[in-house]
PDB file of N, CA and C in Angstrom:
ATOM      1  N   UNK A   1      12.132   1.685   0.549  1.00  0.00           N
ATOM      2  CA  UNK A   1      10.808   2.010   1.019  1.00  0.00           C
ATOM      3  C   UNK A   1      10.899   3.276   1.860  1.00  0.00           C
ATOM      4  N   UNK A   2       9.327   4.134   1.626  1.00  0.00           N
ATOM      5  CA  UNK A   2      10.203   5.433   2.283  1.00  0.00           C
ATOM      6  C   UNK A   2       8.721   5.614   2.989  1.00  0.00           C
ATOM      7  N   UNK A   3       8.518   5.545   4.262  1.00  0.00           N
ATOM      8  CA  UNK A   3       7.058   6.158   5.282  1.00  0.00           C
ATOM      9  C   UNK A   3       6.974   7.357   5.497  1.00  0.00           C
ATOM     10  N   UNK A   4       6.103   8.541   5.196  1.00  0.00           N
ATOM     11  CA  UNK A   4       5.752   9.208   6.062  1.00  0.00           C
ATOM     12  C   UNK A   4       4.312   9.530   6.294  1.00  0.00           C
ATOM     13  N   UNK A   5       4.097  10.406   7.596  1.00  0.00           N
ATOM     14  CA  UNK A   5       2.608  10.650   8.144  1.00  0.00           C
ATOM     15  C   UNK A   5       2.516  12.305   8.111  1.00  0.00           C
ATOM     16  N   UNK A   6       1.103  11.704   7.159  1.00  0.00           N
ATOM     17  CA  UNK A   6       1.104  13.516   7.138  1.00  0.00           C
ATOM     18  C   UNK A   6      -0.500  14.034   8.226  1.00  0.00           C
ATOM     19  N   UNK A   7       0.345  14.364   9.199  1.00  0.00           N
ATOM     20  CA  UNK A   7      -0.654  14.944   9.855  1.00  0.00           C
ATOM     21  C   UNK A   7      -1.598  16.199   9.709  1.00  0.00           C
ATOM     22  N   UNK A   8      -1.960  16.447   8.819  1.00  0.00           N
ATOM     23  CA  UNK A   8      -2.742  17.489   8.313  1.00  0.00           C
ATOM     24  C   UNK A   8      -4.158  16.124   8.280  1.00  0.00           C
ATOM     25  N   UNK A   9      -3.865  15.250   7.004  1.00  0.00           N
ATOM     26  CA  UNK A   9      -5.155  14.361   6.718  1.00  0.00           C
ATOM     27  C   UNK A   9      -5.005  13.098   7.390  1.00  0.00           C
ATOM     28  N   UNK A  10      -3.909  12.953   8.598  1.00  0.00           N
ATOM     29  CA  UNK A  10      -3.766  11.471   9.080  1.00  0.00           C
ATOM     30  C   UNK A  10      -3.923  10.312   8.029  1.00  0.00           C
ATOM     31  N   UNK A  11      -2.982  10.475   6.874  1.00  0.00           N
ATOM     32  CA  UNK A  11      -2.666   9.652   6.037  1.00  0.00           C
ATOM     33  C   UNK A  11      -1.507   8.911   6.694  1.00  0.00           C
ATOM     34  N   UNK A  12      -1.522   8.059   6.182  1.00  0.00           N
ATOM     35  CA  UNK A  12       0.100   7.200   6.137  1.00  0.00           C
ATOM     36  C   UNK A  12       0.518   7.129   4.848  1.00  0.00           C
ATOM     37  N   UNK A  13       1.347   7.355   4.335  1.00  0.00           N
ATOM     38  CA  UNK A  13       2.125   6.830   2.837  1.00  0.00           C
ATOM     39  C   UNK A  13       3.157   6.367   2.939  1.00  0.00           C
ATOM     40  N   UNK A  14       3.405   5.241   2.229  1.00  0.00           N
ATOM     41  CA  UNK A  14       4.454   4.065   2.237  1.00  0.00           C
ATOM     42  C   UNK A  14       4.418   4.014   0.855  1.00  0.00           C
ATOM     43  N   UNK A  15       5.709   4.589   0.285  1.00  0.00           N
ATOM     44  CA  UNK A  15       6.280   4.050  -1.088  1.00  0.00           C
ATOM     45  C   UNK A  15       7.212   3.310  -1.345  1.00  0.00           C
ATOM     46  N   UNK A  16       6.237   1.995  -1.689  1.00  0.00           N
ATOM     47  CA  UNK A  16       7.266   0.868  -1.580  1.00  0.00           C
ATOM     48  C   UNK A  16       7.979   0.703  -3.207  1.00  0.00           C
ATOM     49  N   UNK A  17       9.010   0.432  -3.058  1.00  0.00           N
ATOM     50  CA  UNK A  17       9.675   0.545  -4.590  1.00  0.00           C
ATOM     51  C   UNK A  17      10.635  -1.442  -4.755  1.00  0.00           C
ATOM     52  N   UNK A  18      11.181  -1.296  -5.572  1.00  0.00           N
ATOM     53  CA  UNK A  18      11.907  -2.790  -6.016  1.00  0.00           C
ATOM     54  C   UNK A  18      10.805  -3.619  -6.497  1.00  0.00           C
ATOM     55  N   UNK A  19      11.338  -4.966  -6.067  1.00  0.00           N
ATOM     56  CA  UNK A  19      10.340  -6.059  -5.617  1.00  0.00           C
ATOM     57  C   UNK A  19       9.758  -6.462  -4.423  1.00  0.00           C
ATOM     58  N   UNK A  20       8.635  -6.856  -4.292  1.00  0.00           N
ATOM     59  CA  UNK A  20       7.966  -7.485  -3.450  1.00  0.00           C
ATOM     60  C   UNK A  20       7.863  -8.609  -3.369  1.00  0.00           C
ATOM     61  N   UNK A  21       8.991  -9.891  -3.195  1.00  0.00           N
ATOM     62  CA  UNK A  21       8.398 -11.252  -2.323  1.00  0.00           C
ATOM     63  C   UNK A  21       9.239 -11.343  -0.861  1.00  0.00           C
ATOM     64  N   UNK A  22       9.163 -13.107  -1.073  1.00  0.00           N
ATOM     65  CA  UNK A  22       9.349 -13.419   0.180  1.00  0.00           C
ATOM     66  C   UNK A  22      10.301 -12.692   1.106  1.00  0.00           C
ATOM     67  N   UNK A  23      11.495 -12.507   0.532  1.00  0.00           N
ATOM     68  CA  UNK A  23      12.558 -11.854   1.618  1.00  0.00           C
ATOM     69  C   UNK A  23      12.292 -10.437   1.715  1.00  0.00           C
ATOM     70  N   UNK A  24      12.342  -9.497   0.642  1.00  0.00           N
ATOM     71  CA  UNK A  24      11.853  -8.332   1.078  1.00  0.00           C
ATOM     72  C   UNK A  24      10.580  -7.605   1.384  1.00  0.00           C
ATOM     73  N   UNK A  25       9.615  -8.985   1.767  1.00  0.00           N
ATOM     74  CA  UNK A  25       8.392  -8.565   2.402  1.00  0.00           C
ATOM     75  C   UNK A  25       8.190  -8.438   3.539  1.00  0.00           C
ATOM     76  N   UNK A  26       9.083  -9.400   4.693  1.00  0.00           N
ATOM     77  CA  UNK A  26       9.609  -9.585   5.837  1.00  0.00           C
ATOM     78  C   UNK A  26       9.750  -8.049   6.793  1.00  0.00           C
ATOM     79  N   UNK A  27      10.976  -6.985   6.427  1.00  0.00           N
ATOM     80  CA  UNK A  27      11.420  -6.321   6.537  1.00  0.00           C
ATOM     81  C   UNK A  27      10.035  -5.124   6.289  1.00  0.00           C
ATOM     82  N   UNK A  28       9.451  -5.036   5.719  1.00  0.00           N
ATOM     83  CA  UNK A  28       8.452  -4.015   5.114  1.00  0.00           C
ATOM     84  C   UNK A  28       7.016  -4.224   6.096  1.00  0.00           C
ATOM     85  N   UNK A  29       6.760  -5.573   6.038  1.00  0.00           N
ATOM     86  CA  UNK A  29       5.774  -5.718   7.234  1.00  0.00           C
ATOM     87  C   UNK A  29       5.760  -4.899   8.560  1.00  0.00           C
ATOM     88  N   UNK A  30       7.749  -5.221   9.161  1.00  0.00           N
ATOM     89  CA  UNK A  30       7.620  -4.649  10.280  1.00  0.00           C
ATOM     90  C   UNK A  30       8.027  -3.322  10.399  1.00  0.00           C
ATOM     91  N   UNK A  31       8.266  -2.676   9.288  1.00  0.00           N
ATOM     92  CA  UNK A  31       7.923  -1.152   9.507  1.00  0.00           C
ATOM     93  C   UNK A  31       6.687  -0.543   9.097  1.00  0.00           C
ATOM     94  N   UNK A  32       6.162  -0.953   8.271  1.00  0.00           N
ATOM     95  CA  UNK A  32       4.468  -0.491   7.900  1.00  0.00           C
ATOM     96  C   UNK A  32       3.988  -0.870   9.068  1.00  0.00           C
ATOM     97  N   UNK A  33       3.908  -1.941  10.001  1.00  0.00           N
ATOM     98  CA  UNK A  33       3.567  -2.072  11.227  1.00  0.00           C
ATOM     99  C   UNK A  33       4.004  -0.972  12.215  1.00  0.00           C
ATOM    100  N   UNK A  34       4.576  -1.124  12.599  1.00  0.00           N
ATOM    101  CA  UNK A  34       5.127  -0.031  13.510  1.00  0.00           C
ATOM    102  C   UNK A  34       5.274   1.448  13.165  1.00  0.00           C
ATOM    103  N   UNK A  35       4.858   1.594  12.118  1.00  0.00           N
ATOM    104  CA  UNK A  35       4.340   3.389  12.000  1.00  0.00           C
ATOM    105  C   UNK A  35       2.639   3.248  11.934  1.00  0.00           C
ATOM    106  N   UNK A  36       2.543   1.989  11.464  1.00  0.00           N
ATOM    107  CA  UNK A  36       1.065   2.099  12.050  1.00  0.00           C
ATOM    108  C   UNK A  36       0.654   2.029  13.296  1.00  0.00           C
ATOM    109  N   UNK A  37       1.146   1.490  14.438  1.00  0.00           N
ATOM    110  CA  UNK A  37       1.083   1.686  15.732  1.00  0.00           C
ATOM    111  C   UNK A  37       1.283   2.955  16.194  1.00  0.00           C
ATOM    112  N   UNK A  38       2.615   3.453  15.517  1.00  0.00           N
ATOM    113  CA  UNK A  38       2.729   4.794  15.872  1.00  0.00           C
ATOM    114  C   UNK A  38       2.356   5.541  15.515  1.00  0.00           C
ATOM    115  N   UNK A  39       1.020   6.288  14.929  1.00  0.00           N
ATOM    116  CA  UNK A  39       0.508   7.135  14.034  1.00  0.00           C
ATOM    117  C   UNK A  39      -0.916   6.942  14.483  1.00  0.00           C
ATOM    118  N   UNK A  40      -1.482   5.454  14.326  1.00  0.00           N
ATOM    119  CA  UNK A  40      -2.843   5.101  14.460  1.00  0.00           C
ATOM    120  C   UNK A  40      -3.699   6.173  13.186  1.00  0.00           C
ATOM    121  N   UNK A  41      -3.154   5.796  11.691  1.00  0.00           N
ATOM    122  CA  UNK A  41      -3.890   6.727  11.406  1.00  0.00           C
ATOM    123  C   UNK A  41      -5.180   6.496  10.339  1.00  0.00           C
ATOM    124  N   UNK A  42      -5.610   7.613   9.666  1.00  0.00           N
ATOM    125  CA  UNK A  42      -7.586   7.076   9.584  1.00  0.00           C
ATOM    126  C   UNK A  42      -7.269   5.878   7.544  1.00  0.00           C
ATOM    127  N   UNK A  43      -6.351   6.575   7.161  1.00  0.00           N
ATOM    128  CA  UNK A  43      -5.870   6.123   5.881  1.00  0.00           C
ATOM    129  C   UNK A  43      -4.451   5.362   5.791  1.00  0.00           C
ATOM    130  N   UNK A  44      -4.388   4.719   4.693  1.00  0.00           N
ATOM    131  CA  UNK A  44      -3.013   4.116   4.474  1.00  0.00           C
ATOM    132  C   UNK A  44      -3.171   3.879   3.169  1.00  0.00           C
ATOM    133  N   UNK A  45      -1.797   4.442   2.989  1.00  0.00           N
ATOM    134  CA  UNK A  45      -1.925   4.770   1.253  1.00  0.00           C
ATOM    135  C   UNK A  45      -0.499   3.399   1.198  1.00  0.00           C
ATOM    136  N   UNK A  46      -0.664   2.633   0.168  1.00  0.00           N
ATOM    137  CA  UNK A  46       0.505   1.586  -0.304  1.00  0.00           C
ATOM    138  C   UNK A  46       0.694   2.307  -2.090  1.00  0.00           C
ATOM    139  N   UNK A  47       1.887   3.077  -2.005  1.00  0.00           N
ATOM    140  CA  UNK A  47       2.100   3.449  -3.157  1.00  0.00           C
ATOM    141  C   UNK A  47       3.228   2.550  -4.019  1.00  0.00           C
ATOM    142  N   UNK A  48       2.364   1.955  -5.119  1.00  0.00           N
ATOM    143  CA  UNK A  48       3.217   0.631  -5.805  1.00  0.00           C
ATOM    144  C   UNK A  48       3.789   1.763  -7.183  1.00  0.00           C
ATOM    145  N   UNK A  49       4.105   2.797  -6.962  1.00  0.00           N
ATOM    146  CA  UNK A  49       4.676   3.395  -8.533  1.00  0.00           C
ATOM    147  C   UNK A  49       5.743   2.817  -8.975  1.00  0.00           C
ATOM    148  N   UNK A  50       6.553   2.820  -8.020  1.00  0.00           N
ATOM    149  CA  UNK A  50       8.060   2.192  -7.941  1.00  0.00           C
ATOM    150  C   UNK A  50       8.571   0.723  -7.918  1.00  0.00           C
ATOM    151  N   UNK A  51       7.249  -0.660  -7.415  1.00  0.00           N
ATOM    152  CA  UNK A  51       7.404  -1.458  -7.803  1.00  0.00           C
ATOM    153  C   UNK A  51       7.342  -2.462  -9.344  1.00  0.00           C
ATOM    154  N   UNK A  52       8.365  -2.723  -9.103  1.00  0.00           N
ATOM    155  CA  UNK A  52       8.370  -3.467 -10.944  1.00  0.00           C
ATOM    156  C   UNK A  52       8.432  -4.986 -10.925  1.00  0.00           C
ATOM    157  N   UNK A  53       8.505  -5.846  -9.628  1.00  0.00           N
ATOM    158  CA  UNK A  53       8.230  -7.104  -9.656  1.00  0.00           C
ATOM    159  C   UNK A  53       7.086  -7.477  -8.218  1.00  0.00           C
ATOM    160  N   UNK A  54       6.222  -8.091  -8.366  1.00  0.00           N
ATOM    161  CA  UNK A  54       5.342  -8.494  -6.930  1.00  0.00           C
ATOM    162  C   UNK A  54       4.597 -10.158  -7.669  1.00  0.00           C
ATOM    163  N   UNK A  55       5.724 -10.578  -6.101  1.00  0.00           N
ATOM    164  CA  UNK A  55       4.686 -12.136  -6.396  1.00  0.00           C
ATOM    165  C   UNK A  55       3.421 -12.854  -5.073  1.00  0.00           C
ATOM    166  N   UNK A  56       3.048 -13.400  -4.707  1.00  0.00           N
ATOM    167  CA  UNK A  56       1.662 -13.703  -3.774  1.00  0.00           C
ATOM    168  C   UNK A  56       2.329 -12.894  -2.379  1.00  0.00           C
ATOM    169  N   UNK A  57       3.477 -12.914  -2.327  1.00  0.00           N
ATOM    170  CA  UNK A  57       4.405 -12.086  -1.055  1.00  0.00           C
ATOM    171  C   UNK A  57       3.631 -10.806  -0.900  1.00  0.00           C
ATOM    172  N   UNK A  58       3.275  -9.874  -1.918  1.00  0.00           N
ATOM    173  CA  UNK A  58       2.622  -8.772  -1.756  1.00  0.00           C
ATOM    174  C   UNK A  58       1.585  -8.767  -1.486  1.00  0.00           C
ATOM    175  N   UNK A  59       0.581 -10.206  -1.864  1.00  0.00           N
ATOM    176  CA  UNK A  59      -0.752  -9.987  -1.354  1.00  0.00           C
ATOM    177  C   UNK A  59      -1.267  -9.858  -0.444  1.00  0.00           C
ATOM    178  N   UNK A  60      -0.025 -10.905   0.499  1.00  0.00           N
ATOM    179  CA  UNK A  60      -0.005 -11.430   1.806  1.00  0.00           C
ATOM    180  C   UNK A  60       0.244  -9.785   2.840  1.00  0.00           C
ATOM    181  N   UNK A  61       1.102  -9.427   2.019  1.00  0.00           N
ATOM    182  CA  UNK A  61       1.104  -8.143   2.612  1.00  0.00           C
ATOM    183  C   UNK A  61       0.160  -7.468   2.956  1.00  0.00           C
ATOM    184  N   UNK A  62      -0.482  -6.953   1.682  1.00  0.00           N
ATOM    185  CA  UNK A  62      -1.668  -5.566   1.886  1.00  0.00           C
ATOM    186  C   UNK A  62      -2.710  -6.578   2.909  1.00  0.00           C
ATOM    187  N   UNK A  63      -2.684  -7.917   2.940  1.00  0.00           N
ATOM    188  CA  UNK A  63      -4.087  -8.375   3.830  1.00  0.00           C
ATOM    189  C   UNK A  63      -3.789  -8.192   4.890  1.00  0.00           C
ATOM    190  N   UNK A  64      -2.193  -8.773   5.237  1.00  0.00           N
ATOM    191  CA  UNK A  64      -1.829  -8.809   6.630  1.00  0.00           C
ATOM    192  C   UNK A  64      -1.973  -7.318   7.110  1.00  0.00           C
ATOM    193  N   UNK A  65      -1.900  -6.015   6.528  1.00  0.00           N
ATOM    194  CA  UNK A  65      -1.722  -4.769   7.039  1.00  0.00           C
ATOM    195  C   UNK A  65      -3.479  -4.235   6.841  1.00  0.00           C
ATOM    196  N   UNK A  66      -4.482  -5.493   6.149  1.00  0.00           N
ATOM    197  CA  UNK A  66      -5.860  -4.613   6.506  1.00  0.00           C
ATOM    198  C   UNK A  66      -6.081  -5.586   7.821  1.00  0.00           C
ATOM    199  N   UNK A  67      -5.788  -6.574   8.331  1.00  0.00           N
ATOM    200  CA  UNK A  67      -6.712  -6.967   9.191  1.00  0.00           C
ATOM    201  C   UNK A  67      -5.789  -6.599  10.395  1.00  0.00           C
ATOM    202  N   UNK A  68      -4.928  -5.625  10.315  1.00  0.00           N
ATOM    203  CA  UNK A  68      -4.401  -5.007  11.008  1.00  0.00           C
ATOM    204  C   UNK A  68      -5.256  -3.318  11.345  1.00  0.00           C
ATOM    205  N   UNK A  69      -5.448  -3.234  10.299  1.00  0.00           N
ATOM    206  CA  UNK A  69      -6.586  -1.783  10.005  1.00  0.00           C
ATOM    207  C   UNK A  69      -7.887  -1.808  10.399  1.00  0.00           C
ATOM    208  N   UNK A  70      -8.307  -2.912  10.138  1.00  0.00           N
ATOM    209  CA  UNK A  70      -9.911  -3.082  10.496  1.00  0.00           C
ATOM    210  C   UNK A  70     -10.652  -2.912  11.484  1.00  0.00           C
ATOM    211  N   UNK A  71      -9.856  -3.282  12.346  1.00  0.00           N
ATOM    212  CA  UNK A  71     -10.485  -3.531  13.872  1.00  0.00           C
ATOM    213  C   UNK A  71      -9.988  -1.929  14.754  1.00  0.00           C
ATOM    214  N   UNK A  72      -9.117  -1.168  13.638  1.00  0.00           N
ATOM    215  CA  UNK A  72      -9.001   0.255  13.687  1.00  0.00           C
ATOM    216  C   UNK A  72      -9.926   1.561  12.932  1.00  0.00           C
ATOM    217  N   UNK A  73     -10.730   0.893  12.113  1.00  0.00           N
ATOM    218  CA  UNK A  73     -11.256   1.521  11.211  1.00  0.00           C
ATOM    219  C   UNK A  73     -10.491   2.622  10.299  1.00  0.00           C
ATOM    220  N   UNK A  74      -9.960   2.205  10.129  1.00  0.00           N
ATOM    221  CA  UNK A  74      -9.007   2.940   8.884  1.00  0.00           C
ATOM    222  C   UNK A  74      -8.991   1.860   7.459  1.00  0.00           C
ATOM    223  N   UNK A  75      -9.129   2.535   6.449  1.00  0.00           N
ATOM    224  CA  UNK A  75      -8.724   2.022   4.882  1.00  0.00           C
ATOM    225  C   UNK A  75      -7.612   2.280   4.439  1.00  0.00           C
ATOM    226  N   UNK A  76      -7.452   1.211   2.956  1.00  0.00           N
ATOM    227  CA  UNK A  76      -6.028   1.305   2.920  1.00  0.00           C
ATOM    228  C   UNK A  76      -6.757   1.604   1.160  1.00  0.00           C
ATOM    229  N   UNK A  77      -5.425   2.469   0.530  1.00  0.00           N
ATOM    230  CA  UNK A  77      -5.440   2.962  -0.841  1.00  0.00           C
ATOM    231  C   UNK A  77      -4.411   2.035  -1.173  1.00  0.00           C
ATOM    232  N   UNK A  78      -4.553   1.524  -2.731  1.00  0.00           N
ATOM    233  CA  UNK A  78      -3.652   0.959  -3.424  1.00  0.00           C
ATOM    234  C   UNK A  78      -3.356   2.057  -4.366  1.00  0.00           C
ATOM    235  N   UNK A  79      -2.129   2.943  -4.566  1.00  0.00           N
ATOM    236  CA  UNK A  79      -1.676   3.909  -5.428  1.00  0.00           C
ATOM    237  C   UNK A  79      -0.760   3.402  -6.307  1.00  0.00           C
ATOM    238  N   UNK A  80      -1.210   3.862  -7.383  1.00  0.00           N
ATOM    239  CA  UNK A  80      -0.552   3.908  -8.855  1.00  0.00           C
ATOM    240  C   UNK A  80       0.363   2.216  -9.204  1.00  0.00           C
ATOM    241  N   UNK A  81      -0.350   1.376  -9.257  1.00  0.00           N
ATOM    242  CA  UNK A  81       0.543   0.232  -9.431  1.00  0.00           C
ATOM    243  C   UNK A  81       0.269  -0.003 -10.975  1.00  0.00           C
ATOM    244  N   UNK A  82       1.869  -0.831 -11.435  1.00  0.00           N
ATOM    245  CA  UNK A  82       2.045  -0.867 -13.195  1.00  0.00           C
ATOM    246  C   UNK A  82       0.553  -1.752 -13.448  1.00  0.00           C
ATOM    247  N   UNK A  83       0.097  -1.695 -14.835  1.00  0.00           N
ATOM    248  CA  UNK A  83      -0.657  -2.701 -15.080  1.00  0.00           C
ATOM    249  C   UNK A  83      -0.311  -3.807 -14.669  1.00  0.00           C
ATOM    250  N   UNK A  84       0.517  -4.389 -14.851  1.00  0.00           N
ATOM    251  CA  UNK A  84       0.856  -5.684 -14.536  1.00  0.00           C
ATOM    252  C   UNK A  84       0.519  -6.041 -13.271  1.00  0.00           C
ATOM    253  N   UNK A  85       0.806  -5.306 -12.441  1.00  0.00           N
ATOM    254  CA  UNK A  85       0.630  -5.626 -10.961  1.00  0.00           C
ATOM    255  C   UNK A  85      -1.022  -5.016 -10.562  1.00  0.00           C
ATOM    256  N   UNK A  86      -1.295  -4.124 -10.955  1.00  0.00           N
ATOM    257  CA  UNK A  86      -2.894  -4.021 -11.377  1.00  0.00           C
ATOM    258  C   UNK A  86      -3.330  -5.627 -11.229  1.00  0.00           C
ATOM    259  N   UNK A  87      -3.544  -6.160 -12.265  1.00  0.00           N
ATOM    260  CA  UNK A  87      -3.690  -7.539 -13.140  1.00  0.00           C
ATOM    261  C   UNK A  87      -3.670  -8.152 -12.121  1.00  0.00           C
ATOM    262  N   UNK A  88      -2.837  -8.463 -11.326  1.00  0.00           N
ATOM    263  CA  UNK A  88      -2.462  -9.092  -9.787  1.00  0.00           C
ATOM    264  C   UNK A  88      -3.447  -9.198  -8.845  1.00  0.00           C
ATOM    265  N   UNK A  89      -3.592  -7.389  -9.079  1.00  0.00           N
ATOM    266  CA  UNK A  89      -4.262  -7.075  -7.402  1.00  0.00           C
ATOM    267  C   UNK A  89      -6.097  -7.065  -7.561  1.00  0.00           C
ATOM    268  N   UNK A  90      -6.365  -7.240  -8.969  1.00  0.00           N
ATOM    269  CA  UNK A  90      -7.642  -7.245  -9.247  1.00  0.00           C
ATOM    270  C   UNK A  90      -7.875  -8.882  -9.245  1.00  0.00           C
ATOM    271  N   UNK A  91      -7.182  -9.420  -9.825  1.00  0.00           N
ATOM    272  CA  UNK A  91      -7.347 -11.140  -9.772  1.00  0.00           C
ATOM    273  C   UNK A  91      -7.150 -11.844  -8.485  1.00  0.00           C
ATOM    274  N   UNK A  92      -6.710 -11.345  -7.460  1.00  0.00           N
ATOM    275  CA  UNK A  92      -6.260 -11.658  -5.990  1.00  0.00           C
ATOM    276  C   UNK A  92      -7.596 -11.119  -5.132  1.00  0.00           C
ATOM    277  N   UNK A  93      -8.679 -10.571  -5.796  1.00  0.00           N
ATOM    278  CA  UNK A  93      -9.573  -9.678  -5.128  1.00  0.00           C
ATOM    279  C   UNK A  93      -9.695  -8.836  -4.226  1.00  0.00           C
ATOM    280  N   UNK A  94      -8.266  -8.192  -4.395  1.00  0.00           N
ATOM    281  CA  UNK A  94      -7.623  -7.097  -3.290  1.00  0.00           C
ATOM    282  C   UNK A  94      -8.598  -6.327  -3.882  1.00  0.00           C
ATOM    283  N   UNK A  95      -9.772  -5.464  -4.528  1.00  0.00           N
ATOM    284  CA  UNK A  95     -10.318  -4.353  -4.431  1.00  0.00           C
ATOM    285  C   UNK A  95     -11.983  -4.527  -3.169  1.00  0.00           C
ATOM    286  N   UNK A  96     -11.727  -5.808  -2.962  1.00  0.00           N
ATOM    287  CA  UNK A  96     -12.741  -5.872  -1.689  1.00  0.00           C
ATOM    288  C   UNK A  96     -12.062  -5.375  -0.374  1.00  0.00           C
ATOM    289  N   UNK A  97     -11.053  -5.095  -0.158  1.00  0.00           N
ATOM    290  CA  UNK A  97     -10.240  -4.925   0.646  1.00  0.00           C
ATOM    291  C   UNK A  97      -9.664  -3.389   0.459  1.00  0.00           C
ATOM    292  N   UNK A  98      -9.693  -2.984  -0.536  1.00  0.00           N
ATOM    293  CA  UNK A  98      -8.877  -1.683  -0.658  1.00  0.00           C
ATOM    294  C   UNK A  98      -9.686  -0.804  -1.991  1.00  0.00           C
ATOM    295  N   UNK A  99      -9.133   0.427  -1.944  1.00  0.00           N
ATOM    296  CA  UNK A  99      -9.290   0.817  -3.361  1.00  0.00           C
ATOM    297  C   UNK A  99      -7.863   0.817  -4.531  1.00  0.00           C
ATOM    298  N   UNK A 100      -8.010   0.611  -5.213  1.00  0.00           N
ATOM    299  CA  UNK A 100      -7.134   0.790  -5.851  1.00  0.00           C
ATOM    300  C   UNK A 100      -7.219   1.601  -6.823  1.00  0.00           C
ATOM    301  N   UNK A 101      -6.105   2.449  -6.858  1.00  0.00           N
ATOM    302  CA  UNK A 101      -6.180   4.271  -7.784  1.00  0.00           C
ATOM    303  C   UNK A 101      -5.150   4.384  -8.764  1.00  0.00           C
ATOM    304  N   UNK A 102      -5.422   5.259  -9.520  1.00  0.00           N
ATOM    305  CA  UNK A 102      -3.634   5.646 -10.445  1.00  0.00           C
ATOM    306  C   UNK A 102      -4.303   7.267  -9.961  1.00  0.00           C
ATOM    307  N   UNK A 103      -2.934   8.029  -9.671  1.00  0.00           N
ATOM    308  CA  UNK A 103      -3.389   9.189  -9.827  1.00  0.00           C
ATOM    309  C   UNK A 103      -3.140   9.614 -11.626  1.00  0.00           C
ATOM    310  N   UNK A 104      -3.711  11.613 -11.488  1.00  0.00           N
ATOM    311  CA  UNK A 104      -3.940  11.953 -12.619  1.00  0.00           C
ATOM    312  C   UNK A 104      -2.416  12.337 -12.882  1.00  0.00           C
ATOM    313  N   UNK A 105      -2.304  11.926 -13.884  1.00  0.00           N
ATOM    314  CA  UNK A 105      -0.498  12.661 -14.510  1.00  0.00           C
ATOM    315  C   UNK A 105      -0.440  14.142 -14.713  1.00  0.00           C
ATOM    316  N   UNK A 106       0.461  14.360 -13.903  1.00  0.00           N
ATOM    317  CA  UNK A 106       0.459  16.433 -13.676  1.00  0.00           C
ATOM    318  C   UNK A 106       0.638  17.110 -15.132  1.00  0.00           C
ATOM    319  N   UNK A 107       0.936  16.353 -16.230  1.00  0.00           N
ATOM    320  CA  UNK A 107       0.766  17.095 -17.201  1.00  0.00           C
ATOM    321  C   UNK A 107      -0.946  17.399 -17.713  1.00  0.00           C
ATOM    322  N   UNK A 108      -1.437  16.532 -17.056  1.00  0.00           N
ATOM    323  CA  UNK A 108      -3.305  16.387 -17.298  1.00  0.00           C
ATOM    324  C   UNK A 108      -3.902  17.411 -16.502  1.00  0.00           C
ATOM    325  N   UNK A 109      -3.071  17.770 -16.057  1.00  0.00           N
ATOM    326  CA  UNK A 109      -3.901  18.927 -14.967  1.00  0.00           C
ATOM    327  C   UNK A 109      -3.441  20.500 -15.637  1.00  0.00           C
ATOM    328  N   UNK A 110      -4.765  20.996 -15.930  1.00  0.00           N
ATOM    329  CA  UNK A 110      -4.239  22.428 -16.146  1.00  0.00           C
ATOM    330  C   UNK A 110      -5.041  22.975 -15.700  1.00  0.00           C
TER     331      UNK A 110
END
């Protein structure tokens, strides 16, 4: 998992990669926490490109880190997750809670 804050747009980005359950959700909580304390910032991007397994461990996640956000007024982006985990996060009704995006593939851009 790799954090950084880009202070230009007070984003946060967290690209979380592997799997997401129980044991390595633990560990990820308390650093997405604590750069969110330390940053306080207006966005939070959860970039799933890199994850290839997520079980209810992840859901628990993105909620536990909005009702952490809320009472901050900041939103959280769901970036580029596989279909599969798409499938997940739309059936879990994580898009009341977040947006969820794919970006455009840089070969699409000319």
């Amino acid at each position: 998992m790799q954090i950084y804050y880009d202070t230009q747009t007070a984003e946060l980005h967290v690209r979380l990669d592997g799997e997401i359950d129980h044991h390595s959700s633990i560990p990820m909580r308390a650093e997405i926490d604590a750069a969110i304390y330390a940053h306080l910032p207006h966005t939070v991007i959860l970039d799933f490109s890199e994850v290839s397994f997520m079980d209810s461990s992840g859901i628990g996640l993105i909620m536990g880190r909005y009702k952490i956000l809320q009472p901050l007024g900041c939103s959280i982006i769901l970036q580029d997750p596989a279909p599969h985990i798409s499938r997940i996060l739309r059936l879990a009704g994580m898009e009341r809670m977040a947006s969820i995006r794919q970006s455009v593939p840089k070969e699409a851009i000319k």
